[in-house]
N, C-alpha and C. Protein backbone atom coordinates (compact mmCIF):
# COMPACT_ATOMS: atom_id res chain seq x y z
N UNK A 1 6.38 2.01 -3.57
CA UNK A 1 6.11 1.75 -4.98
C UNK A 1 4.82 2.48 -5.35
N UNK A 2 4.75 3.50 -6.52
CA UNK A 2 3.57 3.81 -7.18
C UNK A 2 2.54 3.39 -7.64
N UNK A 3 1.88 3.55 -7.56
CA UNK A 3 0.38 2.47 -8.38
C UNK A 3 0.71 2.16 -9.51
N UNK A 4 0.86 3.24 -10.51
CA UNK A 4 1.15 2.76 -11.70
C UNK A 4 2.75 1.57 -11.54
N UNK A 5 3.45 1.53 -11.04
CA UNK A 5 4.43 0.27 -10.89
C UNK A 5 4.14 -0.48 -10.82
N UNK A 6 3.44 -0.82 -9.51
CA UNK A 6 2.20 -1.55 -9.36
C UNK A 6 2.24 -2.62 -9.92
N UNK A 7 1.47 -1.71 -10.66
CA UNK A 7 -0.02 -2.02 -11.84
C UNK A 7 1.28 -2.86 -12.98
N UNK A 8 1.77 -2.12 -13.14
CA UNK A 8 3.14 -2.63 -14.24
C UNK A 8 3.41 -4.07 -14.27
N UNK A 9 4.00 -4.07 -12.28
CA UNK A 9 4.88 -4.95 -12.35
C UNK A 9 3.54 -6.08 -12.29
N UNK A 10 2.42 -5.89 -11.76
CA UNK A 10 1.53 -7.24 -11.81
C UNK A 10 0.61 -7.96 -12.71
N UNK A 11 0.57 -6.71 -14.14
CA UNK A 11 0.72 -6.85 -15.12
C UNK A 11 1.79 -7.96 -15.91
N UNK A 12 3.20 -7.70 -15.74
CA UNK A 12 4.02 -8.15 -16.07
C UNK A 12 4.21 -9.54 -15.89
N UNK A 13 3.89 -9.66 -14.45
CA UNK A 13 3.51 -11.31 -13.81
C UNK A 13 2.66 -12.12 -14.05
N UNK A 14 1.72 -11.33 -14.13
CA UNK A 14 0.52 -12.33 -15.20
C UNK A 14 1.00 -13.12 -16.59
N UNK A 15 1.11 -11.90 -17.30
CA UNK A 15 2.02 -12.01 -18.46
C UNK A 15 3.13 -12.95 -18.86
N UNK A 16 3.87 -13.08 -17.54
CA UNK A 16 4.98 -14.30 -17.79
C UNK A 16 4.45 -15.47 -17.48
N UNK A 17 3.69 -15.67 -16.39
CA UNK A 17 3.02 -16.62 -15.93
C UNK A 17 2.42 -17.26 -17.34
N UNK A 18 1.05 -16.69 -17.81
CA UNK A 18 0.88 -17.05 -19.06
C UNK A 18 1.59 -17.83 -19.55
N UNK A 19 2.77 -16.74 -20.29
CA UNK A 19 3.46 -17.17 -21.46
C UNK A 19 4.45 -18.57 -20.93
N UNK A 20 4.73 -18.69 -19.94
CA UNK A 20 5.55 -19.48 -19.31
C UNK A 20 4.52 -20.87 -19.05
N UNK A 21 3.22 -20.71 -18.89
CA UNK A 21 2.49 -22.01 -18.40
C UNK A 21 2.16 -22.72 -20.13
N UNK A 22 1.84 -21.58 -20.54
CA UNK A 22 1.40 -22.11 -22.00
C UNK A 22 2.29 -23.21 -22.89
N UNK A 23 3.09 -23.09 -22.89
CA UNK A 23 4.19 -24.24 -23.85
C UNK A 23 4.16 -25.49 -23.26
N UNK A 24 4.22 -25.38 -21.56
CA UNK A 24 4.26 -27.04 -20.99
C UNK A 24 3.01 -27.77 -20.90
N UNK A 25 2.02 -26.66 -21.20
CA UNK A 25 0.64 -27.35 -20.75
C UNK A 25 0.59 -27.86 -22.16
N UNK A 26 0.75 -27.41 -23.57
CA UNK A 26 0.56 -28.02 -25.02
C UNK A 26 1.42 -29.19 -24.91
N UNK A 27 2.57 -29.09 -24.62
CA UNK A 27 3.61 -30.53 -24.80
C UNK A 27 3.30 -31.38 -23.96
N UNK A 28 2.78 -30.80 -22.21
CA UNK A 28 2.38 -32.28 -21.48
C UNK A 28 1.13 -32.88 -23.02
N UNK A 29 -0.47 -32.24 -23.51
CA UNK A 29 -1.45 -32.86 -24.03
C UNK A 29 -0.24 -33.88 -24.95
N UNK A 30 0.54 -33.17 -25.81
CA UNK A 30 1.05 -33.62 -27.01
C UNK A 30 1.61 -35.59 -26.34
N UNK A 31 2.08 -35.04 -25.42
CA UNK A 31 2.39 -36.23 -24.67
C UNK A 31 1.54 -37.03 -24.08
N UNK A 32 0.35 -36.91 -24.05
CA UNK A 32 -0.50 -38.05 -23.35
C UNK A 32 -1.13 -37.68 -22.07
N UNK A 33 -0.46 -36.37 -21.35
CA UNK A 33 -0.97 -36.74 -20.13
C UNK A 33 -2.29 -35.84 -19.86
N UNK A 34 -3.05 -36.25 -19.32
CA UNK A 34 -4.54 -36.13 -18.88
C UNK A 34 -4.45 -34.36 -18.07
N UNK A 35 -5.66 -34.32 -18.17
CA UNK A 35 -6.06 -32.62 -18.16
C UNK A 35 -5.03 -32.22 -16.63
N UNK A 36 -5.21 -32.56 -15.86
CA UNK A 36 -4.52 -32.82 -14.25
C UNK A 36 -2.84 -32.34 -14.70
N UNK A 37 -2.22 -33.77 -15.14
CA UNK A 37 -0.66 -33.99 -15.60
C UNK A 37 -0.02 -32.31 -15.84
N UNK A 38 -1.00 -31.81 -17.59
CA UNK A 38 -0.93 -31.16 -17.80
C UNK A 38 -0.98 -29.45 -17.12
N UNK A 39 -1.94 -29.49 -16.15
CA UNK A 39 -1.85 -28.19 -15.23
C UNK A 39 -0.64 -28.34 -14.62
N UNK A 40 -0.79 -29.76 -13.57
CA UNK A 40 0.56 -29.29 -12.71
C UNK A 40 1.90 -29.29 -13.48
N UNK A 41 1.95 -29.63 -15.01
CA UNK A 41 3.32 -29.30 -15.86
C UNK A 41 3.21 -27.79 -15.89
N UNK A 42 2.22 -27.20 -16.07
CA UNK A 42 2.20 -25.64 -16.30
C UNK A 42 2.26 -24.63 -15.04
N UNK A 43 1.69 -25.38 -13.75
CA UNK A 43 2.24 -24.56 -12.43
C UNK A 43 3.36 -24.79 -11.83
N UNK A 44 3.94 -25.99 -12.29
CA UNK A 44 5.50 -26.11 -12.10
C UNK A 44 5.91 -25.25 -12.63
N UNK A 45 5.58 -25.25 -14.35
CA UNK A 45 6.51 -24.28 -14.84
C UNK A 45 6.27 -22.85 -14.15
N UNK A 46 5.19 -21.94 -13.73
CA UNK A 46 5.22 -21.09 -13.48
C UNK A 46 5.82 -20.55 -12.08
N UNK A 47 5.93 -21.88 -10.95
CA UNK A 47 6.14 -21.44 -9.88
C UNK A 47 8.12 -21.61 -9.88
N UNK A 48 8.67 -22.15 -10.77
CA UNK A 48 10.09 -21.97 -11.29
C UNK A 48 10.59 -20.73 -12.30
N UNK A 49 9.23 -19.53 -12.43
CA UNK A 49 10.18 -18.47 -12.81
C UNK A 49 10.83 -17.81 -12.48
N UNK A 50 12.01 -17.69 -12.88
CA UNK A 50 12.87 -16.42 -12.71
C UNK A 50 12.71 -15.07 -12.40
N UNK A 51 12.06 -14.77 -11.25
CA UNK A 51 11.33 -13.34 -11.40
C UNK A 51 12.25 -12.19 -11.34
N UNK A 52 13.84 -12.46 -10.86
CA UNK A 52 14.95 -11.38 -11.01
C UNK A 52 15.29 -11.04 -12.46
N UNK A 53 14.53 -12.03 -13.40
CA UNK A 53 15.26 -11.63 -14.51
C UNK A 53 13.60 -10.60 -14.97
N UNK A 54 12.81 -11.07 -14.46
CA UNK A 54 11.53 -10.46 -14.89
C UNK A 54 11.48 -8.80 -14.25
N UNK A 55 12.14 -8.60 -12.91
CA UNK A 55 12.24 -7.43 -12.27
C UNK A 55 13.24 -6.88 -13.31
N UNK A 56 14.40 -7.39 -13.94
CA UNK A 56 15.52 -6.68 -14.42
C UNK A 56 15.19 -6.16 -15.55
N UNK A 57 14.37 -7.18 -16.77
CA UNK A 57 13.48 -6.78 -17.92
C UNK A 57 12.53 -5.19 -17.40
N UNK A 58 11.86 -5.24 -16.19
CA UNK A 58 11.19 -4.29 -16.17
C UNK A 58 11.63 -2.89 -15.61
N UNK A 59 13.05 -3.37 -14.99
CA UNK A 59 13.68 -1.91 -14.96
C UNK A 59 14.23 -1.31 -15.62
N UNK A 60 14.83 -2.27 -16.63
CA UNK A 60 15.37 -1.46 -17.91
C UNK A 60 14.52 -0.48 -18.67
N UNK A 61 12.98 -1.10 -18.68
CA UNK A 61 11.71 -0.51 -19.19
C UNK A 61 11.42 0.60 -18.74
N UNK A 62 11.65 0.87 -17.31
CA UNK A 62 10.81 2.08 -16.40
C UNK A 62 11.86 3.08 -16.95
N UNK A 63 11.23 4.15 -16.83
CA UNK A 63 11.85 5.67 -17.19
C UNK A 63 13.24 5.55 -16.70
N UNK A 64 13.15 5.32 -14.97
CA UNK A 64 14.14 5.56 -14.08
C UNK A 64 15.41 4.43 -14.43
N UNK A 65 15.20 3.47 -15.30
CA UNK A 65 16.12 2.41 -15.26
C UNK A 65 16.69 3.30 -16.57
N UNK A 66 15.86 3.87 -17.42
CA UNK A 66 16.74 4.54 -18.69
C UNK A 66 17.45 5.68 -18.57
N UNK A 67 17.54 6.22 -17.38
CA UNK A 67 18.05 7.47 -16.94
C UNK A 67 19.16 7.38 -16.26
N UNK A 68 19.49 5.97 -15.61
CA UNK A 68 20.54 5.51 -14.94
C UNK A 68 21.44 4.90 -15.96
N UNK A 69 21.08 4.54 -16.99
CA UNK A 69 21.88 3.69 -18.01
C UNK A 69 23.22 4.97 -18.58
């Protein structure tokens, strides 16, 4: 794998991670539960992503996935 892929794909992981921790950590507060509750609602959520669908999103993206299409 190239650096710049890399760089892409761990980019990309951050990125979902984020976006993926963010919604459960607002609805655990919305719900009551204490600063704690709320993380491990948001590293659950993150350690249950889908990362085949996250690899598949990013090959469609790469040059080489648009050249095969």
């Amino acid at each position: 794998m190239r650096d710049d892929q890399q760089r892409r794909l761990a980019q990309a992981v951050r990125e979902a991670c984020v976006e993926a921790a963010s919604s459960p950590y607002e609805e655990a507060g919305i719900s009551g539960l204490c600063y704690e509750g709320r993380w491990e609602c948001a590293v659950d959520t993150m350690r249950n992503l889908d990362l085949a669908v996250l690899l598949e999103q990013l090959e469609s993206l790469s040059p080489a996935g648009k050249e095969s299409t």
